[in-house]
PDB file of N, CA and C in Angstrom:
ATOM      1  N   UNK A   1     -70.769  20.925  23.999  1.00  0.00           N
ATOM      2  CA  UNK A   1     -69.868  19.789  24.079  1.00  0.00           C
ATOM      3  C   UNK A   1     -70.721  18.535  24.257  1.00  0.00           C
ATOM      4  N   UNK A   2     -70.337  17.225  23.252  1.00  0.00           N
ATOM      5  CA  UNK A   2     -71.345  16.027  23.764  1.00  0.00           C
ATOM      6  C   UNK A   2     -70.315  15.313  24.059  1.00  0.00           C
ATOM      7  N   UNK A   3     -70.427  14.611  25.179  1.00  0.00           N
ATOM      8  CA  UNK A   3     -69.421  13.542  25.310  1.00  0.00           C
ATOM      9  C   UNK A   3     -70.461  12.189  25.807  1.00  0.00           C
ATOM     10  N   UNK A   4     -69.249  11.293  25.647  1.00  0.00           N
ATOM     11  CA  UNK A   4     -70.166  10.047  26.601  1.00  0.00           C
ATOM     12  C   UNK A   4     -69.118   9.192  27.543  1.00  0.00           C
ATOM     13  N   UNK A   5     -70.417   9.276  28.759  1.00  0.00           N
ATOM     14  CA  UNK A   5     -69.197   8.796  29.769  1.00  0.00           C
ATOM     15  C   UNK A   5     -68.329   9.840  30.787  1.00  0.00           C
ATOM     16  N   UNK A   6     -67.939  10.024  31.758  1.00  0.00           N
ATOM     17  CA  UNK A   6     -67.589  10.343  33.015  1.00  0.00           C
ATOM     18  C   UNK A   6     -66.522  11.205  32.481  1.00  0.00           C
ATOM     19  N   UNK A   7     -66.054  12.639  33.334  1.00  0.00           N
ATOM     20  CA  UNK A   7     -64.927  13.239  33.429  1.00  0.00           C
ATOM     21  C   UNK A   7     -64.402  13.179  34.701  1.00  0.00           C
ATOM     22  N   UNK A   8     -62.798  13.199  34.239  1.00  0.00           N
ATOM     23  CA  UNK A   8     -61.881  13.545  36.002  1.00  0.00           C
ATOM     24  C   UNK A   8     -61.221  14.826  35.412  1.00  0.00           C
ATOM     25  N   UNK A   9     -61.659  15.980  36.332  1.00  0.00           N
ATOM     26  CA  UNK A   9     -60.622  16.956  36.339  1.00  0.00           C
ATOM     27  C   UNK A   9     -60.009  16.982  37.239  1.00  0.00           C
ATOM     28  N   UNK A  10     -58.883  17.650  37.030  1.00  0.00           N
ATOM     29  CA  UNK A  10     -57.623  17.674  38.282  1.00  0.00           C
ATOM     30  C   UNK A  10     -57.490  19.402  38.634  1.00  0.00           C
ATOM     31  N   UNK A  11     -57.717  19.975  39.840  1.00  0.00           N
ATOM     32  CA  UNK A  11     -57.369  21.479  39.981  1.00  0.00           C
ATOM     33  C   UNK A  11     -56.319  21.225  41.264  1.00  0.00           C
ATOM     34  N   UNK A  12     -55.273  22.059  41.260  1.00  0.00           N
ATOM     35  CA  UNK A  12     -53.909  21.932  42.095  1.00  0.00           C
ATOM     36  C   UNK A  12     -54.025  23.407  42.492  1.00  0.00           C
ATOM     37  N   UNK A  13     -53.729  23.859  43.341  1.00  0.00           N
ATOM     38  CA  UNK A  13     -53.707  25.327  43.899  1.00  0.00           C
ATOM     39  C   UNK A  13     -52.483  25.444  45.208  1.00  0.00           C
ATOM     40  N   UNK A  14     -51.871  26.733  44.951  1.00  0.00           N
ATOM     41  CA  UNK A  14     -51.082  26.643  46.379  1.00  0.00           C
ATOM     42  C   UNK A  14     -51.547  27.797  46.528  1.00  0.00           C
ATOM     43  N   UNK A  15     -51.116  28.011  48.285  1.00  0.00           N
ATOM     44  CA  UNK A  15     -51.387  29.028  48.926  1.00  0.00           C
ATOM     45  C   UNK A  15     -50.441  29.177  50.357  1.00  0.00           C
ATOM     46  N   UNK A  16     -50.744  29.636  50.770  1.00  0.00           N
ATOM     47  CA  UNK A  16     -49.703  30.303  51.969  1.00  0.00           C
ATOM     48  C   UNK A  16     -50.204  29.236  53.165  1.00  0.00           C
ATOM     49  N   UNK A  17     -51.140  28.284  53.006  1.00  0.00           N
ATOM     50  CA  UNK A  17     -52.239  27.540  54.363  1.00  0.00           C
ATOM     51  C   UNK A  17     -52.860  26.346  53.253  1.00  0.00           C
ATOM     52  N   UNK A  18     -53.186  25.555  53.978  1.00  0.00           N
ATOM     53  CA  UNK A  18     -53.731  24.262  53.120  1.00  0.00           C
ATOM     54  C   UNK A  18     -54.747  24.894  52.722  1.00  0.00           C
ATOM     55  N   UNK A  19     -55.454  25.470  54.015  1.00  0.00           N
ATOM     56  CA  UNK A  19     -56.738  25.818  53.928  1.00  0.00           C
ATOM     57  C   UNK A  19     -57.103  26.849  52.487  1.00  0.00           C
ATOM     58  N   UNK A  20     -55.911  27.733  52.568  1.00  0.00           N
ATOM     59  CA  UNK A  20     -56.116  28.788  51.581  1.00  0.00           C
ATOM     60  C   UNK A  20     -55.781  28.161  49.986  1.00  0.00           C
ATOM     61  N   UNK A  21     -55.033  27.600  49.761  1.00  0.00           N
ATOM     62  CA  UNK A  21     -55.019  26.219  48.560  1.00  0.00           C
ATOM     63  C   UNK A  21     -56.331  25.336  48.135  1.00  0.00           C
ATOM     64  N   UNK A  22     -56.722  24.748  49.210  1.00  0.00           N
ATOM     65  CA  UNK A  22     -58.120  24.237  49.408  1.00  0.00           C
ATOM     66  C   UNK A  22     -59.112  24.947  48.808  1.00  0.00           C
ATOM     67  N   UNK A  23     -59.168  26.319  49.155  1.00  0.00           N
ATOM     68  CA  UNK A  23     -60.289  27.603  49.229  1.00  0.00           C
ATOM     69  C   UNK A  23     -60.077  28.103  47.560  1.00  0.00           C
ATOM     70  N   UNK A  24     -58.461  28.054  47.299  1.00  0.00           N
ATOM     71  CA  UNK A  24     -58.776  28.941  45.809  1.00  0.00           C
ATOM     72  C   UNK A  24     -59.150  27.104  44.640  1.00  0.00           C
ATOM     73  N   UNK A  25     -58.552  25.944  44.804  1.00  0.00           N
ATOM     74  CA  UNK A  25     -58.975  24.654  44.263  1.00  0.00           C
ATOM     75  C   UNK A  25     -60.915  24.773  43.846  1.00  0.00           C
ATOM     76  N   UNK A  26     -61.557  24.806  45.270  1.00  0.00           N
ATOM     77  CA  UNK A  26     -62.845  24.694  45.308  1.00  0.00           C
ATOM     78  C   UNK A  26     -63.347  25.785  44.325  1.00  0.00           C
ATOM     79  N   UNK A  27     -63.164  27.181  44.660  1.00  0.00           N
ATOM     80  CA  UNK A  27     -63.485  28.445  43.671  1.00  0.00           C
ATOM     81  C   UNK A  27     -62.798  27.852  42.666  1.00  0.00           C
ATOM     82  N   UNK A  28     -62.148  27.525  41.955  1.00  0.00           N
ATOM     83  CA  UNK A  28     -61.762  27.170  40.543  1.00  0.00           C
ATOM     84  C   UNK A  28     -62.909  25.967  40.215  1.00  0.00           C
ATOM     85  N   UNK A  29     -62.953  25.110  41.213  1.00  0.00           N
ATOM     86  CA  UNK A  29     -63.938  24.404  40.630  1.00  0.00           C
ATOM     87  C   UNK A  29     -65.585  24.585  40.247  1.00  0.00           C
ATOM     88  N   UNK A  30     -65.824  25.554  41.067  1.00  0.00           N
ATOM     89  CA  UNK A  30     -66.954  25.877  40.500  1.00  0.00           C
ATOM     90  C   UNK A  30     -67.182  26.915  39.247  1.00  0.00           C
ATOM     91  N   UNK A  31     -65.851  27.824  38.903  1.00  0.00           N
ATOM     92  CA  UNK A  31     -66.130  27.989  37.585  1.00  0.00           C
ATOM     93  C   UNK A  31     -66.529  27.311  36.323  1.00  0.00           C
ATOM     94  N   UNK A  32     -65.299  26.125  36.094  1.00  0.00           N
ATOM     95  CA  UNK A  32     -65.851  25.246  35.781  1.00  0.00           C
ATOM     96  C   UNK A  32     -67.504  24.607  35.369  1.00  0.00           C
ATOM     97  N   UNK A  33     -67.745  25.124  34.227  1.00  0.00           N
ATOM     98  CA  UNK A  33     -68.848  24.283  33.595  1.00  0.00           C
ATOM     99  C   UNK A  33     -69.490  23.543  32.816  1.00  0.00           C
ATOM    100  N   UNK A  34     -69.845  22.712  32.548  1.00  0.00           N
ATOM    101  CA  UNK A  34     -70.606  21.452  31.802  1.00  0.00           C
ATOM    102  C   UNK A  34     -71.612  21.324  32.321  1.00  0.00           C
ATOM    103  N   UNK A  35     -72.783  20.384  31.377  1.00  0.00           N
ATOM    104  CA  UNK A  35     -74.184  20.042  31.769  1.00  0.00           C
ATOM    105  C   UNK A  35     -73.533  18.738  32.936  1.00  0.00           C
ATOM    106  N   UNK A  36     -74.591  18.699  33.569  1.00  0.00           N
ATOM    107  CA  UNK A  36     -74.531  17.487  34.960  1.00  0.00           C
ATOM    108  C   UNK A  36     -73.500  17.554  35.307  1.00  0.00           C
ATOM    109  N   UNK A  37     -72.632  18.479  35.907  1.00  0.00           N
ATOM    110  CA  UNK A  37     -71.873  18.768  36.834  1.00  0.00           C
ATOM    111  C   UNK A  37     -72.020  18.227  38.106  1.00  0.00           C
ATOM    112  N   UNK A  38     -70.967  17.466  38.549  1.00  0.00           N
ATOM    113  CA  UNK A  38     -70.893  17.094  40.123  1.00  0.00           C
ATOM    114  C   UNK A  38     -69.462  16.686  40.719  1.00  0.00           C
ATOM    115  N   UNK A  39     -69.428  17.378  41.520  1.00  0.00           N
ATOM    116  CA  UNK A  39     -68.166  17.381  42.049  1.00  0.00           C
ATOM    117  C   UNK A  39     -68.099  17.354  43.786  1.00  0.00           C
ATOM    118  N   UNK A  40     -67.335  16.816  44.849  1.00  0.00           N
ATOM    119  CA  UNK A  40     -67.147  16.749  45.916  1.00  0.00           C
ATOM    120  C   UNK A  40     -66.840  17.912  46.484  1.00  0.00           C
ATOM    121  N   UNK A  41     -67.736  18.361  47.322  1.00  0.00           N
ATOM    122  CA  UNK A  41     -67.585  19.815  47.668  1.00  0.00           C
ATOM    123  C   UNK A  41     -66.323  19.039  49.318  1.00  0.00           C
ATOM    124  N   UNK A  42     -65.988  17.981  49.442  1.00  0.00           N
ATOM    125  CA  UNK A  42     -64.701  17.653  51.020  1.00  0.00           C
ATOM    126  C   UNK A  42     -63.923  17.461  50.508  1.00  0.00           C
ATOM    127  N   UNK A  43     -63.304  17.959  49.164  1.00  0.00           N
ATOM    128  CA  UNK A  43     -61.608  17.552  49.049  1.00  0.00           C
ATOM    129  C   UNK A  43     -60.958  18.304  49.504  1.00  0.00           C
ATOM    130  N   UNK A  44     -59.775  17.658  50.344  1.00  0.00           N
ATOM    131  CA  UNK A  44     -58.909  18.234  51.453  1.00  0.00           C
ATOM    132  C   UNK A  44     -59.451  18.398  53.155  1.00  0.00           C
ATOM    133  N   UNK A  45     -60.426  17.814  53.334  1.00  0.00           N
ATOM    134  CA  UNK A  45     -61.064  18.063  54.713  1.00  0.00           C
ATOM    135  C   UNK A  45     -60.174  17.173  55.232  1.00  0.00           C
ATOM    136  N   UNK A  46     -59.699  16.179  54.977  1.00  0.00           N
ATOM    137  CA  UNK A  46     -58.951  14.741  55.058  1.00  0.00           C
ATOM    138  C   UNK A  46     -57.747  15.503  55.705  1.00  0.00           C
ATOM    139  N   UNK A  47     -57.091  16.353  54.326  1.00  0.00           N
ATOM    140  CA  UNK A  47     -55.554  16.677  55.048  1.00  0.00           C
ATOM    141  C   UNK A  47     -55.621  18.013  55.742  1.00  0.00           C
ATOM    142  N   UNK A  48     -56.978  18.569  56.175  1.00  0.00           N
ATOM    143  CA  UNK A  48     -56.714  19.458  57.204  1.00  0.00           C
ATOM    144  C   UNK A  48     -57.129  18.949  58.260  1.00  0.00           C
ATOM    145  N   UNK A  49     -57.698  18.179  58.859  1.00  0.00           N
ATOM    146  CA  UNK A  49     -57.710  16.883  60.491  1.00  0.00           C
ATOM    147  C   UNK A  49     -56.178  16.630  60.139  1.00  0.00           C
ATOM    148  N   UNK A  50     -55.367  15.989  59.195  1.00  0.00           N
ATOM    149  CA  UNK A  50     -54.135  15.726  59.241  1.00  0.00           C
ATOM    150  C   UNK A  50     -53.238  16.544  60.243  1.00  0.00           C
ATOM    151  N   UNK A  51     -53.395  17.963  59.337  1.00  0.00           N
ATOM    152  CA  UNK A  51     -52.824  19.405  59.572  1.00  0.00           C
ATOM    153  C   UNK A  51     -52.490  19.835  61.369  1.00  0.00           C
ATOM    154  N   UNK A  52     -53.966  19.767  61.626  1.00  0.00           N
ATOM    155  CA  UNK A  52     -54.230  20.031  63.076  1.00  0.00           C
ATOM    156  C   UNK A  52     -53.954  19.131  64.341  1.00  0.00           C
ATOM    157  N   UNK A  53     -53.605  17.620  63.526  1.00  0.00           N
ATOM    158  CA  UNK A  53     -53.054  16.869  64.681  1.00  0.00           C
ATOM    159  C   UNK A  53     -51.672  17.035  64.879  1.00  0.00           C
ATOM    160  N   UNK A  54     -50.919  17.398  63.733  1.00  0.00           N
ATOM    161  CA  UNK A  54     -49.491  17.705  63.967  1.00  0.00           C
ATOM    162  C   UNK A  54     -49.275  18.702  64.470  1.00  0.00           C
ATOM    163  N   UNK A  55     -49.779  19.704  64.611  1.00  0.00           N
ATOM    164  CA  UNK A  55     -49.671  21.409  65.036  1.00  0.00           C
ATOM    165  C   UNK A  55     -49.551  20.876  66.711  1.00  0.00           C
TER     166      UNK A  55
END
């Protein structure tokens, strides 16, 4: 594949726990491959501090 210029992928996952949504999102994302791959290994760290202040 040649492209030029930046990708946004979007991965959505549910699960029974944020955490477990979170967990299968991340594993999907690293299947995911292309040359120069980079991706944010803290998405969702945000809405699990959320999670735990409401509990």
């Amino acid at each position: 594949m040649l492209t030029n210029g930046g990708r946004v992928i979007a991965i959505t996952s549910f699960g029974n726990s944020m955490q477990e949504a979170i967990g299968k999102s991340m594993k999907n994302a690293e299947i995911i491959s292309y040359d120069k791959k980079n991706y944010r290994k803290d998405i969702g760290q945000d809405l699990m501090k959320l999670e735990k202040v409401k509990s």
